[in-house]
Protein backbone atom coordinates (compact mmCIF):
# COMPACT_ATOMS: atom_id res chain seq x y z
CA UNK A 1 96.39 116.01 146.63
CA UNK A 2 93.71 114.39 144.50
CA UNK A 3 93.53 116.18 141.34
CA UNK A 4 89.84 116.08 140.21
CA UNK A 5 88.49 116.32 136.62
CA UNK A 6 85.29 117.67 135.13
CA UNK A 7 84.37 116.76 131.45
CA UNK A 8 81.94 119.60 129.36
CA UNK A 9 80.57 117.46 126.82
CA UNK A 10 79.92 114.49 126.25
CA UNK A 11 80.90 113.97 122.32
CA UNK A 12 83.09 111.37 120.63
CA UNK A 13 85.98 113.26 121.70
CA UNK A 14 84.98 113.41 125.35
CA UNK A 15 84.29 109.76 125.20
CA UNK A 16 88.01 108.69 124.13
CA UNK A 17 89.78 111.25 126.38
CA UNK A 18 87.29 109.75 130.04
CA UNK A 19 88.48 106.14 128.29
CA UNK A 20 92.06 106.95 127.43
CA UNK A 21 92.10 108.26 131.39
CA UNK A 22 90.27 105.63 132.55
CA UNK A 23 92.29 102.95 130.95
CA UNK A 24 95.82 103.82 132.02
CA UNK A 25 97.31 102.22 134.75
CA UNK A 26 99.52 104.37 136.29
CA UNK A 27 98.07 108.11 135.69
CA UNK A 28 98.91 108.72 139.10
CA UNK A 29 96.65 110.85 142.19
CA UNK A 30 93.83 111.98 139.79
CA UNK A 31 90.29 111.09 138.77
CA UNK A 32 87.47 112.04 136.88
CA UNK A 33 84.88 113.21 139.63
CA UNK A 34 81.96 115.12 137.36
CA UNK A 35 80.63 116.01 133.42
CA UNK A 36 78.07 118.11 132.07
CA UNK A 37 76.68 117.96 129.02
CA UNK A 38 73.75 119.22 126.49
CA UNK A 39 72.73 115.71 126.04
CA UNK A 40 72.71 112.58 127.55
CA UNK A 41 75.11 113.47 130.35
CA UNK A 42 73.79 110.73 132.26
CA UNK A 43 74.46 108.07 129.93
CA UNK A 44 77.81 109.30 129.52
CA UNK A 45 78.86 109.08 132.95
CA UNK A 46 76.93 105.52 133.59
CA UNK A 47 79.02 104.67 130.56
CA UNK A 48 82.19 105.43 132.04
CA UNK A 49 81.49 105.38 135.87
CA UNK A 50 81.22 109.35 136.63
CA UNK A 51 79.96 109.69 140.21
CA UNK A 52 78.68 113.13 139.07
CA UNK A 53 76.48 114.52 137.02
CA UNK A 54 75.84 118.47 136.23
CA UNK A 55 72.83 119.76 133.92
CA UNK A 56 74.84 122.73 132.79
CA UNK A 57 78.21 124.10 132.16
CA UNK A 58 77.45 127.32 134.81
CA UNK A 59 76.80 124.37 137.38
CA UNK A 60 79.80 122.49 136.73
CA UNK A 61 82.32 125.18 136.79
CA UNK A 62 80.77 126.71 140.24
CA UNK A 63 80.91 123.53 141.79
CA UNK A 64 83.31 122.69 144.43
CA UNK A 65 83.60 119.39 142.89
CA UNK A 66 86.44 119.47 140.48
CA UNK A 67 89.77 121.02 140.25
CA UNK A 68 90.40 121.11 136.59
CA UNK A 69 87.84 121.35 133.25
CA UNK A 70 88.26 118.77 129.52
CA UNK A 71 86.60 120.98 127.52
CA UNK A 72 85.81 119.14 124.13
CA UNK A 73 82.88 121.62 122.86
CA UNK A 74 82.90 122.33 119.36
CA UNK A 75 85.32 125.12 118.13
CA UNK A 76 83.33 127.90 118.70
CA UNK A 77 82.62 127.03 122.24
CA UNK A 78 86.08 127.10 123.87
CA UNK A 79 86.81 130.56 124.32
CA UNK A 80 83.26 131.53 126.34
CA UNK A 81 83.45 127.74 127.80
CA UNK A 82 86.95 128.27 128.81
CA UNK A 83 86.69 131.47 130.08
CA UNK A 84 83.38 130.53 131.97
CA UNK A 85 85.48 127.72 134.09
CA UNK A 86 88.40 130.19 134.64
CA UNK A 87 86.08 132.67 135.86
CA UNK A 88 85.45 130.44 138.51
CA UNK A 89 88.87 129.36 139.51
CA UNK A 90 89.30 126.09 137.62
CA UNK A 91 92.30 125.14 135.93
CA UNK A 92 91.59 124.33 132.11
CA UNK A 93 92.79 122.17 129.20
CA UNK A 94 90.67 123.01 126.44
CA UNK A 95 90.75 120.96 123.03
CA UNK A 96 92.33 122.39 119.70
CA UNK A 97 92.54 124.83 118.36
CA UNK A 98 92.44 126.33 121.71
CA UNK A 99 90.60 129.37 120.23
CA UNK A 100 88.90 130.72 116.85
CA UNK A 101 91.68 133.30 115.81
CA UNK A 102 94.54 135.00 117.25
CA UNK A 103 92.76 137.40 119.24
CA UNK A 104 90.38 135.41 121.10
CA UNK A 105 93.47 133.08 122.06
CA UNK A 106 95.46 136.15 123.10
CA UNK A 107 92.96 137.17 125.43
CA UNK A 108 92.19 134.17 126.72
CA UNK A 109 95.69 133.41 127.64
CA UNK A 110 95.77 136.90 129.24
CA UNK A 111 92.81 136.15 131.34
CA UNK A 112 94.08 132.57 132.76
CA UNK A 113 97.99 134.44 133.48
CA UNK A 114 95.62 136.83 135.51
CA UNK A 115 93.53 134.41 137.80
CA UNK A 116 97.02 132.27 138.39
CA UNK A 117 95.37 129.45 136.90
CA UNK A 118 96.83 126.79 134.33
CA UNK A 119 95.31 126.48 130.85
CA UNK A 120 96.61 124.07 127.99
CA UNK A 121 95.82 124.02 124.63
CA UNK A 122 95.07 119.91 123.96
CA UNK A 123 98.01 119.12 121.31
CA UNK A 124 98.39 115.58 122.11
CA UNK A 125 100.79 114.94 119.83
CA UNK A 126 103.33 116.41 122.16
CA UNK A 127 103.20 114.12 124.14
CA UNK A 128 103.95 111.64 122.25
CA UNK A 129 106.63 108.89 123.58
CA UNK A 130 107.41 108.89 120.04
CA UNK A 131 107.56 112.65 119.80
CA UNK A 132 109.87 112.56 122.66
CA UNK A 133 111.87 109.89 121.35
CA UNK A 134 112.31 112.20 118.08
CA UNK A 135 113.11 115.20 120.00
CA UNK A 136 116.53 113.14 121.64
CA UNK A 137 117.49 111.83 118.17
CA UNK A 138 117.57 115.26 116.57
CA UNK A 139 119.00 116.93 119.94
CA UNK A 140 122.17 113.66 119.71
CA UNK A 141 123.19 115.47 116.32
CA UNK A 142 122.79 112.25 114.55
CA UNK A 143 120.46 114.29 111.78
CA UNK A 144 122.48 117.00 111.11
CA UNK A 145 121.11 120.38 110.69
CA UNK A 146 117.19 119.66 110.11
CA UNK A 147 116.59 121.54 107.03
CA UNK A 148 113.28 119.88 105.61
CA UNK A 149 110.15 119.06 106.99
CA UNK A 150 107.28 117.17 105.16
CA UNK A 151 103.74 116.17 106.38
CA UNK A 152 100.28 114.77 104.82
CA UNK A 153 97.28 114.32 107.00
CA UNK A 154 94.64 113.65 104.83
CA UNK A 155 91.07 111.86 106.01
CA UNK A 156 87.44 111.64 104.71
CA UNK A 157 85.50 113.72 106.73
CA UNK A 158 84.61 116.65 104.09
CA UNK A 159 80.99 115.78 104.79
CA UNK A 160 80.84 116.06 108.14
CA UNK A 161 79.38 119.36 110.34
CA UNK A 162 82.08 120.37 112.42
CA UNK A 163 84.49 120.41 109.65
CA UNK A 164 82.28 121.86 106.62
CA UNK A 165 79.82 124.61 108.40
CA UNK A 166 81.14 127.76 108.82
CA UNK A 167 79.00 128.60 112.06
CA UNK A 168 80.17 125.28 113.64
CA UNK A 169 83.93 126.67 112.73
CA UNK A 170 84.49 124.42 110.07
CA UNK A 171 88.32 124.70 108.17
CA UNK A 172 90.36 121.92 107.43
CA UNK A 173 93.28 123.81 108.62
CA UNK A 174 91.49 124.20 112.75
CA UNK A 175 90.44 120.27 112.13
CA UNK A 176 93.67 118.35 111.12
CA UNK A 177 95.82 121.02 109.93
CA UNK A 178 96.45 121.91 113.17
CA UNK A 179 98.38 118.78 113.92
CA UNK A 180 100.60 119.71 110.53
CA UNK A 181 101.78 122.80 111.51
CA UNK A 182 102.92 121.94 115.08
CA UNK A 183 104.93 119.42 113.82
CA UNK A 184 106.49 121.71 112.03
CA UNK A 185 106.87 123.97 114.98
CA UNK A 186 107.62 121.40 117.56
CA UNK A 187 110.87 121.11 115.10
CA UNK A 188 112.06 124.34 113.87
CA UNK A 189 110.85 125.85 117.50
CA UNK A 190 110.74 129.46 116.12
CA UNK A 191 108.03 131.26 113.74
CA UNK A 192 108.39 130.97 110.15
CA UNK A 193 109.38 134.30 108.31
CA UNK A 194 106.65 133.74 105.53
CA UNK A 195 103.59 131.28 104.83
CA UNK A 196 102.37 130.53 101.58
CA UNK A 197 99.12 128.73 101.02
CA UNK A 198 97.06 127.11 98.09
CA UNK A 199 93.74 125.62 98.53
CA UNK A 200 89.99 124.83 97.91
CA UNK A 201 86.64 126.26 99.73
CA UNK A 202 83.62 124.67 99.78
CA UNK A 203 80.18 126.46 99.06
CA UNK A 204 80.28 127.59 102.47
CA UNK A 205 83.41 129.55 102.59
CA UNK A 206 85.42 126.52 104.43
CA UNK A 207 88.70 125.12 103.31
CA UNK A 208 88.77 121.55 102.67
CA UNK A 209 92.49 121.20 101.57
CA UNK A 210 95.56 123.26 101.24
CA UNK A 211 99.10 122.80 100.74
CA UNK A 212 101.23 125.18 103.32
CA UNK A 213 104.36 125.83 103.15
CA UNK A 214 106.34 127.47 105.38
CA UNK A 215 109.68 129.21 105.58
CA UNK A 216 111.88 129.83 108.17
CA UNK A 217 115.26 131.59 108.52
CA UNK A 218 118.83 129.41 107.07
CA UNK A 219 116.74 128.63 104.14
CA UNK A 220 115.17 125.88 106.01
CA UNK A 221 111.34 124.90 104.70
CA UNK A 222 108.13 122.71 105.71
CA UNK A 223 106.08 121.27 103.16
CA UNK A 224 102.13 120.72 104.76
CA UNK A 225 99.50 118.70 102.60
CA UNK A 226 95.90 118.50 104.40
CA UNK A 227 92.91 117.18 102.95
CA UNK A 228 89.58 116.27 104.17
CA UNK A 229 88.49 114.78 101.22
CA UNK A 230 90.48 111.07 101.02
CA UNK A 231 93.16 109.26 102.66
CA UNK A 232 96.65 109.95 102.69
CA UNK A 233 99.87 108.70 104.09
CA UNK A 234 100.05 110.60 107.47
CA UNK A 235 103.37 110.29 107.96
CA UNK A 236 105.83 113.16 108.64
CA UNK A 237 109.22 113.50 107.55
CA UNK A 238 112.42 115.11 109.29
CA UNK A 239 115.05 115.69 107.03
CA UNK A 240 118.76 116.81 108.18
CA UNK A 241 122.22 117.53 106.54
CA UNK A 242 123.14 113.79 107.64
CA UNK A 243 119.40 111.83 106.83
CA UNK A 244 116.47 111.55 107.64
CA UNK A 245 113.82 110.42 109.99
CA UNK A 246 110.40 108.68 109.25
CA UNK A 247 106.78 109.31 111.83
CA UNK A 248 105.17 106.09 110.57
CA UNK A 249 101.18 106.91 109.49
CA UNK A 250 99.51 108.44 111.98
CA UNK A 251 101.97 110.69 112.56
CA UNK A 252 100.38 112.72 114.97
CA UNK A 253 99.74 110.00 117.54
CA UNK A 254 102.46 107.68 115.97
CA UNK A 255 103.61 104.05 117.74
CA UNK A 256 106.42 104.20 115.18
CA UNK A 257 108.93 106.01 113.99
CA UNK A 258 112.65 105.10 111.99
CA UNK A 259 115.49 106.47 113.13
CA UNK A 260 118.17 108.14 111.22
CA UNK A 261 120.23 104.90 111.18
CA UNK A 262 117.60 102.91 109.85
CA UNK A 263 116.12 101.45 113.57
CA UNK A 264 112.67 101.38 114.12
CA UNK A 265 111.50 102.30 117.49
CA UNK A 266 107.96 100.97 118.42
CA UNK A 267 105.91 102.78 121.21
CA UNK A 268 102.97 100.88 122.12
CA UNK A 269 99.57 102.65 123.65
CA UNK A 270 97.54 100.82 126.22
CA UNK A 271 94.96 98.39 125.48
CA UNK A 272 91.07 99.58 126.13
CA UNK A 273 87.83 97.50 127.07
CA UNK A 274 85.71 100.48 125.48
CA UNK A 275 85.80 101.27 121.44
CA UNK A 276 87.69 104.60 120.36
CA UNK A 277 86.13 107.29 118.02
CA UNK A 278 89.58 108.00 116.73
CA UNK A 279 92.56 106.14 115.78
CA UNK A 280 95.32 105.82 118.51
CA UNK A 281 93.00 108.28 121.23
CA UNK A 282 94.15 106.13 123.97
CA UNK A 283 97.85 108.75 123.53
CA UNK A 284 95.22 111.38 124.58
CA UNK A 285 95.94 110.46 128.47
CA UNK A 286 99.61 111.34 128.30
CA UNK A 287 97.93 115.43 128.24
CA UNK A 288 96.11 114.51 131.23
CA UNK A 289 99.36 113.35 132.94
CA UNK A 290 101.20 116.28 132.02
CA UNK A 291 98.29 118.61 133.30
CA UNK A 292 99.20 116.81 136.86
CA UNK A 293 102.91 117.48 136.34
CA UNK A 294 102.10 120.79 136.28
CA UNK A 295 99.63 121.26 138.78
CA UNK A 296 101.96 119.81 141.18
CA UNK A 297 104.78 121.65 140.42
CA UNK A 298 102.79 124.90 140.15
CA UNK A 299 103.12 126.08 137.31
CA UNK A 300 100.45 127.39 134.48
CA UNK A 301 102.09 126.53 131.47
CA UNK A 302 103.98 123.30 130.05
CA UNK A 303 107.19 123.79 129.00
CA UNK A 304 105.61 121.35 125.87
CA UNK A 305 102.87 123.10 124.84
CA UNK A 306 103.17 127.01 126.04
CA UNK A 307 101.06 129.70 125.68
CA UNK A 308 103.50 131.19 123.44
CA UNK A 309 103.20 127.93 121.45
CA UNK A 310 99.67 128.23 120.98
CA UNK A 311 99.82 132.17 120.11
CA UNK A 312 101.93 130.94 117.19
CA UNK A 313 99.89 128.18 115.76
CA UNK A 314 96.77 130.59 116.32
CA UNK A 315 98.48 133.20 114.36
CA UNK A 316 99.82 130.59 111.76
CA UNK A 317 95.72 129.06 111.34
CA UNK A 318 94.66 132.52 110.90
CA UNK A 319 97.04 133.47 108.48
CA UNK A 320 95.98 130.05 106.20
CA UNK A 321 92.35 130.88 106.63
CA UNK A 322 93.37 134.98 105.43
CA UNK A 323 95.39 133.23 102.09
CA UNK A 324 92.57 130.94 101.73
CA UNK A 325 89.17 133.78 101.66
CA UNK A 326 88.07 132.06 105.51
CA UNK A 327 86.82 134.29 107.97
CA UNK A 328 84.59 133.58 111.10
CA UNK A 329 82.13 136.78 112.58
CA UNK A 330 84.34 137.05 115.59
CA UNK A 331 87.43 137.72 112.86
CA UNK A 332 85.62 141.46 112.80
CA UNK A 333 85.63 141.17 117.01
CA UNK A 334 87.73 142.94 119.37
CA UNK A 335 88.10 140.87 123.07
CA UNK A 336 89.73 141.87 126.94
């Protein structure tokens, strides 16, 4: 069975996932068969061979066309976008965060477990060969009992509109601090017992940098610096009873990473004909074969990025943006 993709949008990030996909040479019985967009759809899918193009969302999701919706819309899109496609029996994998706050996510969980349908939150980094190369080194016992946890992802992109307007859900914390805090829950695998945050707003009410830190049970800790104001070292650091490990810079897509011996371990992503928006996007096709996996084994969850997963980090962003004074309209909504 063909598995048969439909993109809704046609942004930067839309653009690396249809030429991460379209790049790989083994990502199995699946294509890309239609996208719809607000603009320039058509140049989009001349750009990376589409067959089809849709002049709305509505049209695209009621189509008997695809099997499966990328939905790369700005953050205040994905839960109405999301729920629009699952209305209409398509399976979904929707770009972080998957929703605006907790509640939104909750429901819109609820809704997909209802119609039998799959829906992933987009949290490449978990599929990382490198993350999944890290997962066996702290599983052989080699670490010891991981007991610290240290990221930075810092970037200059303060100025830009989908980080630093409120009404576009602009946070630092939904932009890259996402990718901070599940690698912090992608090791500890349980919900911290308390989160402490410090940080900066701009004039709009948006954060722009914050330090987490989070605490979980054995007195066990993870240390998370974001900042959309300048470069930092993105790496992340795993740190057991019996050493350490190194994610080599950037550590949420990484090709490197040093073992607790000392060994590095190189992962190498595919090679593209097209330019990427972001550094290392071509990693963002591993989601797309792990949306297959699943599709053919029936299921509408990955084990690597649940629903429960995503509850947490939506609960975890919400409670930053609460510390921090950040609260969207739809904070004050109630949803099904």
């Amino acid at each position: 069975m063909t598995i048969r993709w439909g993109i809704v949008t046609a942004g930067k990030i839309s653009h690396d996932f249809v030429n991460a996909f379209n790049s790989y040479p083994n990502k199995g019985d699946q294509v890309i068969a239609a996208v719809a967009a607000r603009t320039k759809p058509e140049e989009f899918a001349k750009l990376h061979n589409i067959p089809i193009v849709f002049d709305s969302y509505k049209a695209l999701a009621e189509s008997n066309e695809i099997d499966v919706a990328y939905i790369g819309a700005l953050n205040p899109d994905h839960y109405n976008i999301s729920k629009l496609f699952l209305e209409n029996g398509k399976h979904v994998l929707c770009e972080k965060p998957l929703c605006l706050n907790y509640k939104q996510a909750e429901s819109l969980i609820r809704f997909a477990k209802s119609k039998k349908l799959f829906l992933m939150e987009a949290v490449w980094s978990r599929f990382s060969p490198t993350y999944i190369a890290l997962e066996k080194e702290i599983n052989s016992g080699k670490l010891g009992d991981v007991m610290f946890v240290e990221v930075n992802f810092g970037v200059p992109i303060v100025t830009v509109d989908r980080l630093r307007k409120k009404e576009l859900g602009g946070s630092s914390v939904m932009d890259i601090g996402i990718y901070t805090l599940q690698f912090a829950q992608y090791i500890f695998k349980e919900e911290p017992k308390k989160v402490t945050t410090v940080g900066g707003l701009n004039e709009d009410g948006v954060d722009i940098y914050e330090t987490i830190i989070l605490e979980y049970d054995g007195d066990r800790r993870a240390v998370l610096n974001v900042d959309s104001r300048f470069k930092m070292w993105n790496k992340a650091t795993v740190v057991g009873t019996n050493g350490h490990i190194t994610i080599e810079d950037p550590f949420h897509f990484p090709e490197i990473f040093i073992n607790t011996d000392g060994t590095v371990e190189k992962f190498p992503l595919h090679k593209s004909s097209l330019p990427y928006n972001f550094r290392n996007s071509a990693g963002l096709v591993y989601q797309a074969l792990e949306v297959e996996k699943c599709l053919k084994e029936g299921l509408i969850e990955s084990p690597r990025m649940s629903h429960k997963e995503s509850l947490v980090l939506a609960k975890l962003e919400q409670t930053v943006r609460k510390q921090l004074g950040v609260y969207y309209d739809v904070d004050d909504q109630e949803f099904p």
